[in-house]
Protein backbone atom coordinates (compact mmCIF):
# COMPACT_ATOMS: atom_id res chain seq x y z
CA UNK A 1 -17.42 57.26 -91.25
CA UNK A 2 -20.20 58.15 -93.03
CA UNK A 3 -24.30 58.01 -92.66
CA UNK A 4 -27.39 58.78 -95.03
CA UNK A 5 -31.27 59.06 -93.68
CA UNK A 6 -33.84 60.80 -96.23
CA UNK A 7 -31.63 61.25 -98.57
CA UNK A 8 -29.08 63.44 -97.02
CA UNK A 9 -25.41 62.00 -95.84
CA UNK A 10 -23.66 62.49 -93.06
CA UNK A 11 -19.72 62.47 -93.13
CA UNK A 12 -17.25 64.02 -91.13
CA UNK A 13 -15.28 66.48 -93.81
CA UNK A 14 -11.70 64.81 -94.76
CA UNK A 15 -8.39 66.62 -93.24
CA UNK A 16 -7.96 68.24 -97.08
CA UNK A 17 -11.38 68.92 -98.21
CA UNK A 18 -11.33 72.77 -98.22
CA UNK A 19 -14.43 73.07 -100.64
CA UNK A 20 -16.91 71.65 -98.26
CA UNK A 21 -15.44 73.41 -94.84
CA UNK A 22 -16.24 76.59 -96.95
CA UNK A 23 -19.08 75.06 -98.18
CA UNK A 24 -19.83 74.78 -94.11
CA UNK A 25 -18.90 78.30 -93.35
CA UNK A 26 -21.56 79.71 -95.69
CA UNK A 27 -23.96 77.57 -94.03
CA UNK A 28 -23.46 79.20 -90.63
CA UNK A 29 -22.90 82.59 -91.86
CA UNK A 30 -26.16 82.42 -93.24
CA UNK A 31 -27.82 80.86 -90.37
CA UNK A 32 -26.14 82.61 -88.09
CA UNK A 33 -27.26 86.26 -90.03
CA UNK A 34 -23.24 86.79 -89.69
CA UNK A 35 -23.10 90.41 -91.49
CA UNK A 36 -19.53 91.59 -92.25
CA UNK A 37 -18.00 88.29 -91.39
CA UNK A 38 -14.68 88.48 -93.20
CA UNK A 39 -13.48 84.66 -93.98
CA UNK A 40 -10.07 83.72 -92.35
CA UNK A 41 -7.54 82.98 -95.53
CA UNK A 42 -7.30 79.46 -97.01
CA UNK A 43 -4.10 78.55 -95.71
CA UNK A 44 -5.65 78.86 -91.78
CA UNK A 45 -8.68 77.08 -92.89
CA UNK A 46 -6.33 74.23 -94.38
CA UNK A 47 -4.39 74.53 -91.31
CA UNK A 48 -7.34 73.65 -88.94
CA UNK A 49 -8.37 70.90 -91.00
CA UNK A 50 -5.14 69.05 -90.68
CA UNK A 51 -5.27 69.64 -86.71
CA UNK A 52 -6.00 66.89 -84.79
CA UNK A 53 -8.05 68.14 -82.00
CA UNK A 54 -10.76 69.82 -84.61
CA UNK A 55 -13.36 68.14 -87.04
CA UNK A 56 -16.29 69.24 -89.12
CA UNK A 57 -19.10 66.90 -89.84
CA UNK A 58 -21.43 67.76 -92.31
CA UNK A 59 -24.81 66.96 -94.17
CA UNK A 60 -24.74 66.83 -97.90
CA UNK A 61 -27.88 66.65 -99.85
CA UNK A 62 -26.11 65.92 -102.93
CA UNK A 63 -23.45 68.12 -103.28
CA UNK A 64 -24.42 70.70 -101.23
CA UNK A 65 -23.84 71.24 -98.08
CA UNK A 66 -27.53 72.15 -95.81
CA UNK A 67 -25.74 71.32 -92.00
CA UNK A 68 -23.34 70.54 -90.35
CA UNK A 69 -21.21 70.97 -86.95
CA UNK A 70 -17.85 71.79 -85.76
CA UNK A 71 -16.10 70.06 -82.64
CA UNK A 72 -12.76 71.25 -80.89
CA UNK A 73 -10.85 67.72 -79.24
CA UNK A 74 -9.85 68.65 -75.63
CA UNK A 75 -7.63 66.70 -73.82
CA UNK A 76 -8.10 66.58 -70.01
CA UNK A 77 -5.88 66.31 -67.30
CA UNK A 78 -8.70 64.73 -65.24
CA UNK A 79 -9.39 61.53 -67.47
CA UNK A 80 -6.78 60.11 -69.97
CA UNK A 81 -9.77 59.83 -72.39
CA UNK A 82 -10.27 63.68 -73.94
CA UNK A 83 -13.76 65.88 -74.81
CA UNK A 84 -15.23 66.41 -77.85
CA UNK A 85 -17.01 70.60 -77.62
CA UNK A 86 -19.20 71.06 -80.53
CA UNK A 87 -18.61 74.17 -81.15
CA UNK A 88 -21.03 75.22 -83.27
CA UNK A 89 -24.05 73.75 -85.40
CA UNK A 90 -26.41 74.76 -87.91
CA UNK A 91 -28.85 73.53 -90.90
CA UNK A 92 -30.31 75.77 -93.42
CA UNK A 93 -33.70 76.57 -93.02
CA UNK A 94 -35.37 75.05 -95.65
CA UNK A 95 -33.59 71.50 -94.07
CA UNK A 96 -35.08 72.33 -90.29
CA UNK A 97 -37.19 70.36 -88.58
CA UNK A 98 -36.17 67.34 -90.76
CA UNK A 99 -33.91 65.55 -88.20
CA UNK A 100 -30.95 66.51 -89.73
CA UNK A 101 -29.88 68.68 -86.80
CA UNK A 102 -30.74 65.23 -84.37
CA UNK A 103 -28.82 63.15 -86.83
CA UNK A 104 -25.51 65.15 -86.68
CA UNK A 105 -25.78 65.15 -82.97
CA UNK A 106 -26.50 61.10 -83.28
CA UNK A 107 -23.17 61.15 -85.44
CA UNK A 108 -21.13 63.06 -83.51
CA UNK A 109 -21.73 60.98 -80.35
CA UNK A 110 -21.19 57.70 -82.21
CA UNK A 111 -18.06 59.15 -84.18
CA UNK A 112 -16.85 60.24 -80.33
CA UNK A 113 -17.57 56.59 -78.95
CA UNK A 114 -15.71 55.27 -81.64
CA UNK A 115 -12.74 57.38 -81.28
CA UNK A 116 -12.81 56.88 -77.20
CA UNK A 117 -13.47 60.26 -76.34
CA UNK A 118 -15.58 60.30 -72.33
CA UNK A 119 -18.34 62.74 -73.70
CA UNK A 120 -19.38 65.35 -76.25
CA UNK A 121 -20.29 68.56 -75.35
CA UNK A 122 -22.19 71.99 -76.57
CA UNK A 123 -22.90 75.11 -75.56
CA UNK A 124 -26.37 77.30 -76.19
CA UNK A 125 -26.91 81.06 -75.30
CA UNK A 126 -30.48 80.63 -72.82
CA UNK A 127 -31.60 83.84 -74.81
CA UNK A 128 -31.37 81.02 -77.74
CA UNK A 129 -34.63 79.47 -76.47
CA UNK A 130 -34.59 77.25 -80.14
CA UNK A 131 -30.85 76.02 -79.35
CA UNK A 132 -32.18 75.19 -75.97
CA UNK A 133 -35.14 73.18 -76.81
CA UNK A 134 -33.49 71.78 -79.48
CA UNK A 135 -30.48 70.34 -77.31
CA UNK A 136 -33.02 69.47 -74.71
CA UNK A 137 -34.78 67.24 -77.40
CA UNK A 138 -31.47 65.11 -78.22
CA UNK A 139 -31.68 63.62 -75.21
CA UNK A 140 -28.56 64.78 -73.64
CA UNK A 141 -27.39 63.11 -70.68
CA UNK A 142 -27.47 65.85 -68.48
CA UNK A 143 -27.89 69.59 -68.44
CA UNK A 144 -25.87 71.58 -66.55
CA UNK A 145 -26.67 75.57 -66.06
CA UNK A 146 -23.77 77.79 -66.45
CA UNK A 147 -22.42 81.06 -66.75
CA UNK A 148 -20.07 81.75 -69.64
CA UNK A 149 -17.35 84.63 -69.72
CA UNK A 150 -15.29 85.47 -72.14
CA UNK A 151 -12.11 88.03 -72.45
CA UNK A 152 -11.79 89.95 -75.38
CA UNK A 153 -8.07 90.64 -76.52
């Protein structure tokens, strides 16, 4: 499945396309300010492309990668139809406030109905007052206010 607006495509990245998850990676570590990240090796990254329950959909302007997303497939024991959790999502800043960010999220959801999944799903820190608004301005179906924890092993 694929999409262009303005220019810039939208695809989700093929199961053996290593070059553009990278590609993807740089965006958020860049966007993210992610100092000392240390890349996982090639043969996990390959790994987690072949994987069923994960996909990256990105947006190319040209050849280069300036967005994308990531989404982890959950199956659910409460509906035979599973989740789609967009795990994480960013544009370079010289591509913000374009629509890209909306158009990935427009994607994702279309990519999800097509695929029969019940809903997609993300995540923002409320510290992360531009995530929030940002999600708010999608349109989401709901919002829900949570509390996350996490373990660290």
């Amino acid at each position: 499945m694929k999409s262009e607006i303005q220019g810039i495509e939208i695809q989700v990245v093929k199961s053996d396309d290593l070059e553009t998850l990278n590609q993807l990676i740089s965006v958020f570590e860049e966007v993210f300010e992610m100092e000392n990240f240390k890349r996982p090796s090639t043969g996990h990254l390959m790994t987690l492309l072949r994987k069923e329950t994960f996909f990256a959909v990105v947006a190319k302007a040209g050849n280069q990668v300036v967005g994308g997303l990531t989404v982890y497939i959950l199956d659910q024991y409460y509906s035979e139809r599973p989740l789609a959790y967009i795990y994480d999502l960013a544009v370079l800043t010289a591509y913000q406030r374009k629509g890209i960010g909306r158009n990935l999220i427009e994607f994702t959801t279309e990519y999800g109905k097509q695929r029969g999944f019940e809903e997609v799903f993300v995540q923002a820190d409320k510290v992360d007052e531009y995530a929030v608004q940002f999600y708010r301005s999608t349109r989401a179906t709901e919002e829900e206010q949570v509390i996350h924890f996490y373990y660290t092993l």
